[in-house]
Protein backbone atom coordinates (compact mmCIF):
# COMPACT_ATOMS: atom_id res chain seq x y z
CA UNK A 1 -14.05 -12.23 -18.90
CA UNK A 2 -15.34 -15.59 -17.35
CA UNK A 3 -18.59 -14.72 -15.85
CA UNK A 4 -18.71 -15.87 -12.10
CA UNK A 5 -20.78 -19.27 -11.41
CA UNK A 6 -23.17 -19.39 -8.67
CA UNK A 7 -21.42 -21.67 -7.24
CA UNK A 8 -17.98 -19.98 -7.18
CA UNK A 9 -19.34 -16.89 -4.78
CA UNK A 10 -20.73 -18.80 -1.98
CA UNK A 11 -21.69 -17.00 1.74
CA UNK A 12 -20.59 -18.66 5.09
CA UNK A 13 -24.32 -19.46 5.20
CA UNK A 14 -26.82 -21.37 3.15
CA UNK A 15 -27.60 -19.36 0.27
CA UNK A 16 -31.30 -18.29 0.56
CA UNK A 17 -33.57 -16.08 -0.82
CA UNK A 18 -31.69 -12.26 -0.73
CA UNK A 19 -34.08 -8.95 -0.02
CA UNK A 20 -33.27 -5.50 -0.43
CA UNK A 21 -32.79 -5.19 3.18
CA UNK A 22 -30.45 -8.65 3.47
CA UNK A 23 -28.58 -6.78 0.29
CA UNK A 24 -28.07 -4.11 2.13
CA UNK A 25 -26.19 -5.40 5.54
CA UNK A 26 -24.36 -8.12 3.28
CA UNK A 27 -20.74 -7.91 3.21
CA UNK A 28 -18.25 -8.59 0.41
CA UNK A 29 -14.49 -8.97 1.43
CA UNK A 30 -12.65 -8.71 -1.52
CA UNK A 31 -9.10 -8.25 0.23
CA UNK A 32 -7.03 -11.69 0.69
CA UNK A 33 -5.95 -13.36 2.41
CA UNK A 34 -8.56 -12.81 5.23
CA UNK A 35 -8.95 -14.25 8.56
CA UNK A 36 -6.13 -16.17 8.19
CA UNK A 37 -3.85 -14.98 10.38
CA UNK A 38 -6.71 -14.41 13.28
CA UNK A 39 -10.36 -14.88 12.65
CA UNK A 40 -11.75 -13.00 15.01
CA UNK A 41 -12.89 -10.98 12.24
CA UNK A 42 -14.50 -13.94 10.76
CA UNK A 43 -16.15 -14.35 14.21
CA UNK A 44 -17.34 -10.96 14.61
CA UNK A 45 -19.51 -11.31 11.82
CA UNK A 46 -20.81 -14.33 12.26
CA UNK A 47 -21.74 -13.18 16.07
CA UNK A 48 -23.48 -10.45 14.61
CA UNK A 49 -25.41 -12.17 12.27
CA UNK A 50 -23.61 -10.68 9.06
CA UNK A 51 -23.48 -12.54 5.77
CA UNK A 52 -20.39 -12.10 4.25
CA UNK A 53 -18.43 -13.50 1.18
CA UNK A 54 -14.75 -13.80 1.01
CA UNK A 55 -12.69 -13.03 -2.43
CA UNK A 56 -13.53 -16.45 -4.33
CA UNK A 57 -10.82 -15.85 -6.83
CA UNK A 58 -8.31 -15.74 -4.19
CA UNK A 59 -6.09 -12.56 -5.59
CA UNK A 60 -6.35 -8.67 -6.41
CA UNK A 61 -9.57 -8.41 -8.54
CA UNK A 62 -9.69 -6.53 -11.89
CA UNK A 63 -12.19 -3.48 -12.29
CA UNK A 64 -14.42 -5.66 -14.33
CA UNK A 65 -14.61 -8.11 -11.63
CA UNK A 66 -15.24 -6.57 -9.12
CA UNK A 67 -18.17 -4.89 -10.86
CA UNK A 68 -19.73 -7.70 -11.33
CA UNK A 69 -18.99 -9.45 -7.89
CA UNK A 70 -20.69 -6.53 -5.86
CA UNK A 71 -23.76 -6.25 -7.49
CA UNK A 72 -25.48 -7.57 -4.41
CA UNK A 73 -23.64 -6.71 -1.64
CA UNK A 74 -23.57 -3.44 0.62
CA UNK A 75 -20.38 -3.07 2.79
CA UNK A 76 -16.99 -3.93 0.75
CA UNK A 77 -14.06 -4.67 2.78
CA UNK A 78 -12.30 -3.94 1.00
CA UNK A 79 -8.15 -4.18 -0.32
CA UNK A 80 -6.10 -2.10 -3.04
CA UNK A 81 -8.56 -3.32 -6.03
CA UNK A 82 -9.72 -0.62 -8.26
CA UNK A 83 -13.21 1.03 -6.62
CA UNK A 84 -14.26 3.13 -9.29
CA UNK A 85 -17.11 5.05 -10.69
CA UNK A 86 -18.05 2.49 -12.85
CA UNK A 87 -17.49 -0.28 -9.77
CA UNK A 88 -19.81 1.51 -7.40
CA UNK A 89 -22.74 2.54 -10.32
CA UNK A 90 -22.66 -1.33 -10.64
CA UNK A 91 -23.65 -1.21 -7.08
CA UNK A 92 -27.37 -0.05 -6.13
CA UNK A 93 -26.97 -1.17 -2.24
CA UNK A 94 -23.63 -0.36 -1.85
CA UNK A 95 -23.09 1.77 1.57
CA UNK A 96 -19.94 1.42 3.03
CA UNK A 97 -16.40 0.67 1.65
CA UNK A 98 -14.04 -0.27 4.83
CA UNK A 99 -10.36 -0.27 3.47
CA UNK A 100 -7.96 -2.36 5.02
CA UNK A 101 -5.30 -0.69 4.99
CA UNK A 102 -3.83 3.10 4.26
CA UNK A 103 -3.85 3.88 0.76
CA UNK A 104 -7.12 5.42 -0.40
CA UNK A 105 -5.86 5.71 -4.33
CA UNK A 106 -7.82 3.07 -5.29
CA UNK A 107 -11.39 4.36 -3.99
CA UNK A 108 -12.92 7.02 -6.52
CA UNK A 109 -14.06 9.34 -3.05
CA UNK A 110 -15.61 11.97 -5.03
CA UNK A 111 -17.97 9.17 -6.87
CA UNK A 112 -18.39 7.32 -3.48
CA UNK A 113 -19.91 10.73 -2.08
CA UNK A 114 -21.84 11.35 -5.05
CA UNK A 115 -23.77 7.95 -4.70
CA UNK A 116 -24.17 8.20 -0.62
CA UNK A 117 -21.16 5.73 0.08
CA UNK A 118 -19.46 6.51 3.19
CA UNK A 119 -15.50 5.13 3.46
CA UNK A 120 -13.14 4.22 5.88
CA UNK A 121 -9.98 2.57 6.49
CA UNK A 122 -7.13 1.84 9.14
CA UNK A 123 -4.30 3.99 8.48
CA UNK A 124 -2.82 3.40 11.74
CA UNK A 125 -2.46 -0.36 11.52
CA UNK A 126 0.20 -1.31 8.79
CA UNK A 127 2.48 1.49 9.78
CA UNK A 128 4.96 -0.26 11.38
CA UNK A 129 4.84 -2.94 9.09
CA UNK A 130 5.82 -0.95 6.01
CA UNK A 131 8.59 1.10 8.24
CA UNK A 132 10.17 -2.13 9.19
CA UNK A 133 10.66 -3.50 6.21
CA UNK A 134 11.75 -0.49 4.41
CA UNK A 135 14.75 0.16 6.78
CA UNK A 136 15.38 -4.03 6.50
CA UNK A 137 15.37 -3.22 2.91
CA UNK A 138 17.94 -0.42 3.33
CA UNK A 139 20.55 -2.57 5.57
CA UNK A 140 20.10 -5.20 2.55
CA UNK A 141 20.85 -2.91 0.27
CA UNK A 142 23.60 -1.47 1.12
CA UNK A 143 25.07 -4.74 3.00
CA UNK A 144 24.37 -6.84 -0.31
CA UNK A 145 22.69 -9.73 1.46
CA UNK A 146 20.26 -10.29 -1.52
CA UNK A 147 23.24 -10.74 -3.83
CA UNK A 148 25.29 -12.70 -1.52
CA UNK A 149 22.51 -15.00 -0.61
CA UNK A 150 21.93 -15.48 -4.73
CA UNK A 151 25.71 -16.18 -5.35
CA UNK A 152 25.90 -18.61 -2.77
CA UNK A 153 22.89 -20.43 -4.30
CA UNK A 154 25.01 -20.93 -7.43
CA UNK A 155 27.99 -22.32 -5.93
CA UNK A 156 29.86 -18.63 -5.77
CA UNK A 157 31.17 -17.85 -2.31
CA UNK A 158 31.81 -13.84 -2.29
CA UNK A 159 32.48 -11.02 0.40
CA UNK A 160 30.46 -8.16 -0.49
CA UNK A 161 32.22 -5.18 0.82
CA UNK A 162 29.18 -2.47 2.03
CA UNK A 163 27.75 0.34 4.09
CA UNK A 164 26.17 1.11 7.17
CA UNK A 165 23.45 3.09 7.44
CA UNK A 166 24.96 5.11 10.35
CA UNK A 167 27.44 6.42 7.69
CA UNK A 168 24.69 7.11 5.19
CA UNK A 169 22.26 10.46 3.87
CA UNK A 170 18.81 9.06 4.70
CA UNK A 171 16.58 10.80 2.62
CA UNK A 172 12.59 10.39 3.69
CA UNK A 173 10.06 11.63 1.07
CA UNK A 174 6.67 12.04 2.71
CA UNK A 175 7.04 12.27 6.19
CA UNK A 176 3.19 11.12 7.09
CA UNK A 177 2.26 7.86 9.37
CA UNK A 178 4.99 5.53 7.88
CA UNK A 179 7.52 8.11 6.92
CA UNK A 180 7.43 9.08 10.20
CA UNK A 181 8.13 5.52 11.49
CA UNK A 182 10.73 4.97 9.52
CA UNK A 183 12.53 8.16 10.86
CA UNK A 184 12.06 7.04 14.41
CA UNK A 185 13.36 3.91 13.79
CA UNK A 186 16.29 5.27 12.17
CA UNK A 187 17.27 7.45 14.97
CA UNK A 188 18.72 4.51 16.57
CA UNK A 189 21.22 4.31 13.46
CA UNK A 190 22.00 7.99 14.05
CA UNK A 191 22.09 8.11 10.14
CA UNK A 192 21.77 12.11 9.07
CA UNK A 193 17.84 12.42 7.79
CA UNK A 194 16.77 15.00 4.72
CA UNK A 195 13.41 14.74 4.68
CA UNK A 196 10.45 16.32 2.56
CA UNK A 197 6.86 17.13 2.75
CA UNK A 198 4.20 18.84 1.47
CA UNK A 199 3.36 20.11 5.34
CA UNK A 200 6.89 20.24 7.35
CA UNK A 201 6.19 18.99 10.95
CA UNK A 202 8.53 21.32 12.74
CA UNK A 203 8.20 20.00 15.74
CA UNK A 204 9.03 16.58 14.60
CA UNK A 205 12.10 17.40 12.47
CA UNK A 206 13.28 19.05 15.90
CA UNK A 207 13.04 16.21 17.67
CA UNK A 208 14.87 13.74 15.49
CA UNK A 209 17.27 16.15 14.33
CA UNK A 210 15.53 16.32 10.33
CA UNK A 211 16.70 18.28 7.91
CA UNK A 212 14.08 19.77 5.39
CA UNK A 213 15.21 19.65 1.88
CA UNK A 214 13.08 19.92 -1.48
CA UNK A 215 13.17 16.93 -3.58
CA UNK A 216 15.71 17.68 -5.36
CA UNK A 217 18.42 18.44 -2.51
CA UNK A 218 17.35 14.54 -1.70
CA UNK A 219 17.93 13.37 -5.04
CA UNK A 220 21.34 14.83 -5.18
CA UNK A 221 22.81 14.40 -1.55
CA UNK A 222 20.89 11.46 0.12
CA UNK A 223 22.63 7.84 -0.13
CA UNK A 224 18.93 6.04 0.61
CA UNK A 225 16.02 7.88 -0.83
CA UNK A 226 12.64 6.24 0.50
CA UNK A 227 8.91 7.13 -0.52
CA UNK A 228 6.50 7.15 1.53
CA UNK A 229 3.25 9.38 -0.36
CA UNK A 230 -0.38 8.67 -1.39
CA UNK A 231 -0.34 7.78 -5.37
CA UNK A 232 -2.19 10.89 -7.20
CA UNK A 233 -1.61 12.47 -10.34
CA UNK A 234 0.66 14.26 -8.34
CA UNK A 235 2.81 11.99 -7.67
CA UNK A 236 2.39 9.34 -10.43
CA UNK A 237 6.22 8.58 -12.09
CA UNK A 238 7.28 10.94 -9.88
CA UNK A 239 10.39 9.48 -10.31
CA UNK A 240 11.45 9.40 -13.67
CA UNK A 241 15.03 9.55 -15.92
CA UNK A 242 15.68 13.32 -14.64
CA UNK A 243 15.16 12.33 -10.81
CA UNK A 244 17.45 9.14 -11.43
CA UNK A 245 20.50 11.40 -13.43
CA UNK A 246 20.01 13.49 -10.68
CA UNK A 247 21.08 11.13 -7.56
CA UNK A 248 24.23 9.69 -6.64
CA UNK A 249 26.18 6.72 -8.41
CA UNK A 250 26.28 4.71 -5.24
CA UNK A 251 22.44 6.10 -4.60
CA UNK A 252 19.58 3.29 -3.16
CA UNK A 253 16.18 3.95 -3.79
CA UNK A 254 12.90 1.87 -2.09
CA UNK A 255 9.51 2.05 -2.95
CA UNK A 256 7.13 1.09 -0.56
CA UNK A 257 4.21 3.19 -0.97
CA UNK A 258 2.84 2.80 -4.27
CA UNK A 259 3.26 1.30 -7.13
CA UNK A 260 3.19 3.61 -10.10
CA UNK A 261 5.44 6.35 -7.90
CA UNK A 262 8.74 5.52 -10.05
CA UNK A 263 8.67 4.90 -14.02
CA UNK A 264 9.67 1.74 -14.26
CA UNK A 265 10.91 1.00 -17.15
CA UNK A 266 13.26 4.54 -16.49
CA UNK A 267 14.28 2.63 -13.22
CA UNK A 268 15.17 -0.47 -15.28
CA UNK A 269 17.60 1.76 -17.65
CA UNK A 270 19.21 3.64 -14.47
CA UNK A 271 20.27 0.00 -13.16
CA UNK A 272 21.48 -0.91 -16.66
CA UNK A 273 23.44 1.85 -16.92
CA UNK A 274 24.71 1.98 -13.28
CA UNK A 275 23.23 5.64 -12.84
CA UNK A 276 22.26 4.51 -9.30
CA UNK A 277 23.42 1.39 -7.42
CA UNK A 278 20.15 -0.25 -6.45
CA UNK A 279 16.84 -0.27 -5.56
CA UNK A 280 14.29 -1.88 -3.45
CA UNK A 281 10.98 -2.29 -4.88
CA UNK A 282 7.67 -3.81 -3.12
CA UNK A 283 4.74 -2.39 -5.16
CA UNK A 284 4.35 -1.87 -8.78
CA UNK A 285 1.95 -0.30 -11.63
CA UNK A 286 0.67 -3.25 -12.59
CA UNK A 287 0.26 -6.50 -9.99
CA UNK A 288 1.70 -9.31 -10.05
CA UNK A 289 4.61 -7.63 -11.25
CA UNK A 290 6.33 -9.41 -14.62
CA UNK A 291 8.12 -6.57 -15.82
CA UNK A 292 11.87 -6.34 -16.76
CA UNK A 293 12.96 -5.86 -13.08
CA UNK A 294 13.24 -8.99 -12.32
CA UNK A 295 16.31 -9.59 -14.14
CA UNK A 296 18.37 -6.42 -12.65
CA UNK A 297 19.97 -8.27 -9.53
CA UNK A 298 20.41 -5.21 -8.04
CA UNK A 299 16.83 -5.04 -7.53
CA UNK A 300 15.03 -6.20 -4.41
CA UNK A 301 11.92 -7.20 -4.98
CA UNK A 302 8.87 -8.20 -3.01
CA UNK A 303 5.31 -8.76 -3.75
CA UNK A 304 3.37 -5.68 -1.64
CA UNK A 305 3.97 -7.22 0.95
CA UNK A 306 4.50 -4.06 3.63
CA UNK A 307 1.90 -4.46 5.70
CA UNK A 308 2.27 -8.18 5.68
CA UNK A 309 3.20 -8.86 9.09
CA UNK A 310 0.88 -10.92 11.17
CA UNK A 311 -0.05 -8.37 13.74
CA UNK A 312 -0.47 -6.11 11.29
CA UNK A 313 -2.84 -7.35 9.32
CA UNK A 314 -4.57 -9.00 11.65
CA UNK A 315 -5.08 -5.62 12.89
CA UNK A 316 -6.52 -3.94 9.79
CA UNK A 317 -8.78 -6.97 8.93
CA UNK A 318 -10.00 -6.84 12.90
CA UNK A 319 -10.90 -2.73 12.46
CA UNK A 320 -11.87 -2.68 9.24
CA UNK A 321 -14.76 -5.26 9.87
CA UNK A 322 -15.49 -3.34 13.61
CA UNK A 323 -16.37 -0.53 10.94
CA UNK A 324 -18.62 -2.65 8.87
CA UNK A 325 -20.34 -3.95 12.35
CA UNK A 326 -20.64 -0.66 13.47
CA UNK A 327 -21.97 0.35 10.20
CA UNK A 328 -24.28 -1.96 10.34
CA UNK A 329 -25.57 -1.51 13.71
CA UNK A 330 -25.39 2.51 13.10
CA UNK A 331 -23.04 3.71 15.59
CA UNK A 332 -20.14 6.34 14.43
CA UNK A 333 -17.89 5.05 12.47
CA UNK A 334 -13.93 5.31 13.68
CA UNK A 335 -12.05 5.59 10.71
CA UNK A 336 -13.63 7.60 8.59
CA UNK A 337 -11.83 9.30 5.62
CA UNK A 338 -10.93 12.61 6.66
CA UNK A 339 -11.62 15.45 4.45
CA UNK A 340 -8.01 16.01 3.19
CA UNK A 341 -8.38 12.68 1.33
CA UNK A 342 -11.43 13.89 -0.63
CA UNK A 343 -9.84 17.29 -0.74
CA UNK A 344 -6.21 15.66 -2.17
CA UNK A 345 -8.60 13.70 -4.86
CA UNK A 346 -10.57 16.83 -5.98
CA UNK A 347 -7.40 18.23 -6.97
CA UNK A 348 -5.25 15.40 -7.99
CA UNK A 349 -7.61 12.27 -9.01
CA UNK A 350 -5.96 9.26 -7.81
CA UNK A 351 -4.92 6.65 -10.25
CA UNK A 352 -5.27 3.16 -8.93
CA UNK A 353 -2.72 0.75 -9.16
């Protein structure tokens, strides 16, 4: 790998002499883009005095670069780049990592508490981001929009005959912060809901009329099947050949969450071989995604894009860097990881993605 210039990872400021103490308080933002869609992040930093460094490579960093990038930095804002072991023992001042965003599969927590680093992230902010576009995603699917817009492109006008998703199984697995949303937003459709999760909100399925299922029930019965978990070794090609034999001809299937969740190459096959009818995906093992969906038509695809709304992720960027602030300035921090995510990584080690 190209080693970084000096002059490639330049501060806000005038570069200067750096202490331990300046190394400390500095901030790295790897996550991009940032303060584009509002600064005000960019402006609470500089109000407080912070000197920060945005992403100078402009995309999702590698492990090895990002190694070497935050050797004197120690807050990370951080996005869905690979914080590992090996990362963070590259890292003497490292303190705080401040996700923006929900998914924690990418931070090695154990590691992070092993070497002092406290995390945090914003799990509230992209939520309805990600449920919009997944049930967008479902009235494309099953309306054929994508494919009609295509055909049109090359001269072909056709009527696509499709669903609605008031007529359709809805079938939500993981029923957290986004599953959740998506539900609610569905009720409007009055679509029947099977829905699964490791901890069945009761109360919840009561009010929106849920049906619990296991996975397999979904697999079978649902017409939409939509994930919505955490990536772990859990839950890593969750969905494989067996799930896809298992669900219907006319079956949609969206991904979300995280990449990694559905083998793709299996996924590829099932569209081949018309097991299922289509799929949606927006994240993917490996990013930016080259693979061999991108010639099954009957794939929607978008580049992790979920959260990608503007008052969305104006929103994480904004609380993410309140955390680093109030880090910095040591008041509690808001967002902390909660225990279950440490707990979920003892037993099932994240893989990043």
């Amino acid at each position: 790998m190209k080693a970084l210039q000096p002059e490639e990872i330049q501060s806000h400021k005038k570069r200067r002499h750096v202490t331990d103490d300046h190394r400390n308080n500095r901030v790295l933002v790897t996550t991009v883009p940032f303060g584009k869609v509002d600064r005000r992040p960019l402006d609470l930093m500089e109000h407080n005095g912070i000197d920060y460094v945005i992403n100078p490579i402009n995309r999702k960093l590698k492990e090895d670069e990002l190694a070497e990038m935050i050797r004197d930095f120690g807050i990370l804002i951080a996005g869905t780049e690979p914080i590992t072991d090996r990362v963070m023992a590259n890292a003497p001042h490292l303190r705080l990592i401040s996700r923006v965003g929900i998914g924690l599969d990418s931070v090695d927590l154990p590691a992070a508490r092993h070497r002092g680093v406290s995390v945090s992230y914003t799990p509230d902010a992209p939520s309805p981001a990600v449920a919009e576009l997944t049930v967008g995603m479902m009235t494309s699917l099953l309306r054929c929009t994508h494919l009609s817009d295509r055909a049109m492109r090359e001269g072909v006008w056709r009527r696509f005959m499709g669903r609605r998703i008031a007529e359709s199984t809805v079938g939500v697995i993981g029923v957290g912060r986004i599953g959740k949303k998506v539900i609610h937003l569905l009720k409007a459709y009055n679509a029947r809901i099977l829905a699964n999760d490791i901890k069945s909100d009761h109360a919840f399925g009561e009010k929106y009329g849920i049906t619990w299922a296991d996975k397999d029930e979904i697999y079978q019965n649902a017409d939409i099947i939509t994930l919505h978990l955490p990536l772990t070794r859990l839950t890593h090609r969750m969905v494989q050949r067996e799930q896809l034999r298992l669900m219907k001809k006319n079956a949609v299937l969206i991904n979300t969450s995280r990449g990694g969740m559905i083998d793709e190459s299996d996924l590829e096959e099932a569209l081949t071989q018309k097991w299922i009818e289509s799929a949606a995906i927006d994240v993917f093992e490996k990013e930016p995604y080259q693979g061999p969906l991108i010639k099954q038509e009957r794939c929607l695809l978008t580049s992790h894009m979920g959260s990608m709304s503007e008052d969305c992720r104006g929103l994480m960027e904004w609380e993410a860097t309140k955390e680093a602030v109030r880090f910095i300035k040591g008041e509690p921090l808001q967002g902390e990881a909660p225990e279950t995510e440490y707990q979920v990584q003892e037993d099932f080690k994240p893989l990043t993605t």
